[in-house]
N, C-alpha and C. Protein backbone atom coordinates (compact mmCIF):
# COMPACT_ATOMS: atom_id res chain seq x y z
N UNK A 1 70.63 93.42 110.15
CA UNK A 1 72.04 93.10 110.04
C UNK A 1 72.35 92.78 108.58
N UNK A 2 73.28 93.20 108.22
CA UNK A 2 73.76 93.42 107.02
C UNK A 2 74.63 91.38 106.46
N UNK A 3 75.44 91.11 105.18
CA UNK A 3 75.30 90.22 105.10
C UNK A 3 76.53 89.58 105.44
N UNK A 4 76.89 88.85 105.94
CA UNK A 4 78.12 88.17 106.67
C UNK A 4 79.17 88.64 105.69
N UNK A 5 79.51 88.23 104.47
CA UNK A 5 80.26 88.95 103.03
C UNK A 5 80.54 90.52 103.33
N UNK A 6 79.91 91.23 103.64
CA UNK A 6 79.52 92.83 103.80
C UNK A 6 80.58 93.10 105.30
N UNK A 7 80.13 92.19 105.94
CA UNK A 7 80.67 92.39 107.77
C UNK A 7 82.43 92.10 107.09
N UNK A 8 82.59 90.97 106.43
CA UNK A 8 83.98 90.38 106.46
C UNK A 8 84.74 91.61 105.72
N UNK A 9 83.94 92.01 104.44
CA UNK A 9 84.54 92.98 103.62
C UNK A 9 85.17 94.04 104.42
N UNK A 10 84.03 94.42 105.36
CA UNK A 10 84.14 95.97 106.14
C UNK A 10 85.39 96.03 107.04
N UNK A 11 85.60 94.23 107.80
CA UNK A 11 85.99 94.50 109.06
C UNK A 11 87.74 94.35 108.49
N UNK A 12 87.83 93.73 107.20
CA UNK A 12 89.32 93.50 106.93
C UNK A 12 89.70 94.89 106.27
N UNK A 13 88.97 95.64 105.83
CA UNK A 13 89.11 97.01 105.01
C UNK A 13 89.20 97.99 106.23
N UNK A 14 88.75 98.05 107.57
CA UNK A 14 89.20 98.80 108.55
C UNK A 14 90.09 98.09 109.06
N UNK A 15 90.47 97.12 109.12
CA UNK A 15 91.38 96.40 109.99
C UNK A 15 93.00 96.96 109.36
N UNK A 16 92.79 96.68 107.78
CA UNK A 16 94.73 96.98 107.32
C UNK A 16 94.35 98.36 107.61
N UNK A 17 93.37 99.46 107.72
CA UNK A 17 93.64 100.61 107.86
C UNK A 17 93.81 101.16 109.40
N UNK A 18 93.53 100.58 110.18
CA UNK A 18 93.86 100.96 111.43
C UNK A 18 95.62 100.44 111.89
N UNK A 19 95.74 99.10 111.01
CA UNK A 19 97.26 98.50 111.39
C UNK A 19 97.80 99.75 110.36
N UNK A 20 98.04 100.94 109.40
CA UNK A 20 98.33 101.58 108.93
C UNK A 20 98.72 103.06 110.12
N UNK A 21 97.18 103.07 110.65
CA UNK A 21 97.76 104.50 111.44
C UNK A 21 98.33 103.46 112.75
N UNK A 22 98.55 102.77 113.10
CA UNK A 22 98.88 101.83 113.97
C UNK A 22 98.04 101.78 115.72
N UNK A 23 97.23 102.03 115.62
CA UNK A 23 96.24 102.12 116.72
C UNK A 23 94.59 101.78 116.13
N UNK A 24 93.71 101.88 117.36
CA UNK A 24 92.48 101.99 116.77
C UNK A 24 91.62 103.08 117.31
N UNK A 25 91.38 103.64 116.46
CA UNK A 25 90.98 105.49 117.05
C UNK A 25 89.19 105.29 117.50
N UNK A 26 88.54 106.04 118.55
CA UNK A 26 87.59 106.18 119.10
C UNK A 26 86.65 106.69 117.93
N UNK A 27 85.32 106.40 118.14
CA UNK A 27 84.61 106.68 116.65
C UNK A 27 84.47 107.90 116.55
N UNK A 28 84.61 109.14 116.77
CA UNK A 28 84.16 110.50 116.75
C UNK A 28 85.78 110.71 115.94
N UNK A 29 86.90 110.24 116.16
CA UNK A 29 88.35 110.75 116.00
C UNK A 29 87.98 109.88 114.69
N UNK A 30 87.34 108.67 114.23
CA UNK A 30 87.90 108.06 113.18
C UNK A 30 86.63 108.96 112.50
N UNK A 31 85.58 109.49 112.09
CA UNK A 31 84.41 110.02 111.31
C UNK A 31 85.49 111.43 110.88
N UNK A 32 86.64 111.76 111.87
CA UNK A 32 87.59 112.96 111.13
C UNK A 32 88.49 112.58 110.59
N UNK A 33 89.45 111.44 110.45
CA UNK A 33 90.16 111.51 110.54
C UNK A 33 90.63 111.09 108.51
N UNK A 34 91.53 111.82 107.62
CA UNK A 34 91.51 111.95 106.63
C UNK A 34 92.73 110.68 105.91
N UNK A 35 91.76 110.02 104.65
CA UNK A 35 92.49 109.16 104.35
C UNK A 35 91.59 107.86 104.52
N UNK A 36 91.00 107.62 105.55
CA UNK A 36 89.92 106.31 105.77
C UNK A 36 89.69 106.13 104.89
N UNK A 37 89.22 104.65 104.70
CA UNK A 37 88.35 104.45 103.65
C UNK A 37 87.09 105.22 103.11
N UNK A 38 87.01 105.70 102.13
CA UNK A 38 85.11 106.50 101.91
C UNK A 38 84.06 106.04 102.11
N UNK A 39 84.08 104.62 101.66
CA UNK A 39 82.90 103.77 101.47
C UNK A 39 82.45 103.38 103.02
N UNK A 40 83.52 103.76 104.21
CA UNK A 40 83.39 102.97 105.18
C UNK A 40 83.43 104.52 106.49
N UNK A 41 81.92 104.89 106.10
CA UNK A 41 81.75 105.88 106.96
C UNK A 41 81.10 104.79 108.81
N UNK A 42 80.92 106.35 109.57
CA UNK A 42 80.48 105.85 110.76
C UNK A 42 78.92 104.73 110.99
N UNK A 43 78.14 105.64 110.20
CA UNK A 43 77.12 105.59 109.57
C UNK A 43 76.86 103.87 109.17
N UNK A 44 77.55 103.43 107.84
CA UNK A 44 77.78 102.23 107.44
C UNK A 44 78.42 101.41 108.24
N UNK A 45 79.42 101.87 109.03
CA UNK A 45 79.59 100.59 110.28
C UNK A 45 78.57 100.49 110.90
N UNK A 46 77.76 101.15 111.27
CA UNK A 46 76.75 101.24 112.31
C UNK A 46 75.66 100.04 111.96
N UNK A 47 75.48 100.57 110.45
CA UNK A 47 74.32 99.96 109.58
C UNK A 47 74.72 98.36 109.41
N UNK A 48 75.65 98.08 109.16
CA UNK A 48 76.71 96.46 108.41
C UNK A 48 76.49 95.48 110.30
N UNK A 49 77.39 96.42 111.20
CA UNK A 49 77.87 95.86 112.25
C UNK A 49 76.94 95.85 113.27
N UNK A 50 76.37 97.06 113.13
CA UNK A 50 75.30 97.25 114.47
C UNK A 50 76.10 98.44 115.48
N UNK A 51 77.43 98.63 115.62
CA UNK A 51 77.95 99.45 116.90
C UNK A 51 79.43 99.47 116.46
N UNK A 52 80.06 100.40 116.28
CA UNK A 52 81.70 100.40 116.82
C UNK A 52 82.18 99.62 117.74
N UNK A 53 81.91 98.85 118.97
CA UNK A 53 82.09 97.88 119.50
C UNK A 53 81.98 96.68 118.84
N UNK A 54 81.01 96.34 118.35
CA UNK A 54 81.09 94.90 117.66
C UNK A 54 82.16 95.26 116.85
N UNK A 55 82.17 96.25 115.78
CA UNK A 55 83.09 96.01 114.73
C UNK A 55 84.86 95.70 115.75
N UNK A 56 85.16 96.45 117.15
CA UNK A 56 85.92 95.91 117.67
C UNK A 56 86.22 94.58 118.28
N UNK A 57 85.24 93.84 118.77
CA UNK A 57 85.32 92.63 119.17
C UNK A 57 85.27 91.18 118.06
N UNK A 58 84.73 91.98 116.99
CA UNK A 58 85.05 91.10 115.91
C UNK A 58 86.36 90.70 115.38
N UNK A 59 86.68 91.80 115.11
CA UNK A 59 88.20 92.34 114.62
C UNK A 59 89.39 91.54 115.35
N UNK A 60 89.14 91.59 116.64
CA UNK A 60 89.81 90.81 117.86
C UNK A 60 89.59 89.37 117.85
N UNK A 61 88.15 88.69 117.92
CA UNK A 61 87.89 87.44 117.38
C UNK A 61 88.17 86.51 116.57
N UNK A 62 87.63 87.54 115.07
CA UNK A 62 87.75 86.42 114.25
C UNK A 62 89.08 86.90 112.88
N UNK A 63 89.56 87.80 113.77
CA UNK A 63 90.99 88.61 112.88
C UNK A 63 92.30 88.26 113.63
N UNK A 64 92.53 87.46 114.33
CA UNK A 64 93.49 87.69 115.17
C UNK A 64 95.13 88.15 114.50
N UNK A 65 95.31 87.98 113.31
CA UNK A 65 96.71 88.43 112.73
C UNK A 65 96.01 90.24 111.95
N UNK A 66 95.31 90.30 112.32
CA UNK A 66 95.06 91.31 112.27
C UNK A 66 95.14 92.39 113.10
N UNK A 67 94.36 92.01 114.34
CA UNK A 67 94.55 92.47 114.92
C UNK A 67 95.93 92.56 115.99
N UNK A 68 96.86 91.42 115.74
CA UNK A 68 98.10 92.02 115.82
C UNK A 68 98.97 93.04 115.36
N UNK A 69 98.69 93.07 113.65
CA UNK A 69 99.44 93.58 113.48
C UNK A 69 98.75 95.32 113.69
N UNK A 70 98.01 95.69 114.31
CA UNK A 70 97.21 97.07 114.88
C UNK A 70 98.26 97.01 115.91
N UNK A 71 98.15 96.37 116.69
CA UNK A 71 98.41 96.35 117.88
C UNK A 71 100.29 95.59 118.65
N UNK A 72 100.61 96.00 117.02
CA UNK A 72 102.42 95.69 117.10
C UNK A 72 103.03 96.87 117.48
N UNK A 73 104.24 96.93 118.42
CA UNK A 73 104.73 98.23 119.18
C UNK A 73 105.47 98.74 117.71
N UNK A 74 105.53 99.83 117.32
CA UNK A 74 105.77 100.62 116.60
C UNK A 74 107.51 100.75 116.78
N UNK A 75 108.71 99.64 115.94
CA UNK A 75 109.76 100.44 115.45
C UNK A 75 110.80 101.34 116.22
N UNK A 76 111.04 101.30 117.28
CA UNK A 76 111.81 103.17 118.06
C UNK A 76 112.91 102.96 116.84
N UNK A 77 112.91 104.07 116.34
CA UNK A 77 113.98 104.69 115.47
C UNK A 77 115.11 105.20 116.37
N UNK A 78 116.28 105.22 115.98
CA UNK A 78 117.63 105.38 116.62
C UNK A 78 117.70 106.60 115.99
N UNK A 79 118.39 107.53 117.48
CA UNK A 79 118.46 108.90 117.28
C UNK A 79 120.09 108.78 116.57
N UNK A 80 120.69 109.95 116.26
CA UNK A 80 121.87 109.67 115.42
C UNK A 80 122.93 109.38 116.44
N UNK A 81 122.93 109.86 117.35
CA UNK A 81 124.09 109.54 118.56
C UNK A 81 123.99 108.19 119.12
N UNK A 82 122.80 107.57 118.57
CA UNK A 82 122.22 106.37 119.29
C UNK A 82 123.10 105.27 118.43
N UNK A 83 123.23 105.71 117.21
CA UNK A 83 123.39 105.04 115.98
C UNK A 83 124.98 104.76 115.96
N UNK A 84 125.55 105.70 116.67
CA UNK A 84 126.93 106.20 116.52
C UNK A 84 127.20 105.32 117.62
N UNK A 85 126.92 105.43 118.70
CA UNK A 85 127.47 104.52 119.68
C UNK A 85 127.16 103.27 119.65
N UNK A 86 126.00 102.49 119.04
CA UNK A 86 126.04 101.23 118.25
C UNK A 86 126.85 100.50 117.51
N UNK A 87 126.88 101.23 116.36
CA UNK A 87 127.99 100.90 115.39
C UNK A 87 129.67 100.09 116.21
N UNK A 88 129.66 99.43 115.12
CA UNK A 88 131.00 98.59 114.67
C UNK A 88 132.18 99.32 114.57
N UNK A 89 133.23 99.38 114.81
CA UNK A 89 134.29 100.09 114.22
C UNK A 89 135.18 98.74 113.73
N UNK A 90 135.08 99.03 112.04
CA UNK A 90 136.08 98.04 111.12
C UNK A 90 137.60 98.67 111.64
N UNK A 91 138.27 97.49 110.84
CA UNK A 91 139.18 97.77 111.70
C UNK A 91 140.61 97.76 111.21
């Protein structure tokens, strides 16, 4: 096991990047997926954390505003008719 410093580094450096794509992707989807961190292959979680699971239950543990903000509902954007029938009419 790698050194507590190393675990904290790893798990807050995947953590703003998963609250970025706003989910947390399965490990085969995150080893493709472009933009990740470099330094923070499958490989090196494996090696630091021990399993893609720990690095999740950690994350959940000892991140908890972290792992909110992954796990905040995403924004619905207003379609333009949506916008239109909202609106104020000045007057």
């Amino acid at each position: 096991m790698a050194r507590l410093s190393q675990q904290k580094r790893l798990i807050e450096e995947l953590g703003l990047f998963f609250a970025e794509v706003g989910r947390i992707p399965k490990p085969k989807e995150y080893e493709r997926m472009t933009g990740r961190p470099r330094s923070a292959t499958l490989k090196e979680i494996n090696r630091i954390l021990g399993s893609w699971n720990t690095l999740i239950k950690k994350m959940e543990k000892e991140y908890p505003d972290i792992w909110e903000l992954i796990h905040k509902p995403a924004e619905k954007e207003l379609s333009p008719l949506e916008q239109l029938s909202t609106a104020t009419v000045e007057g």
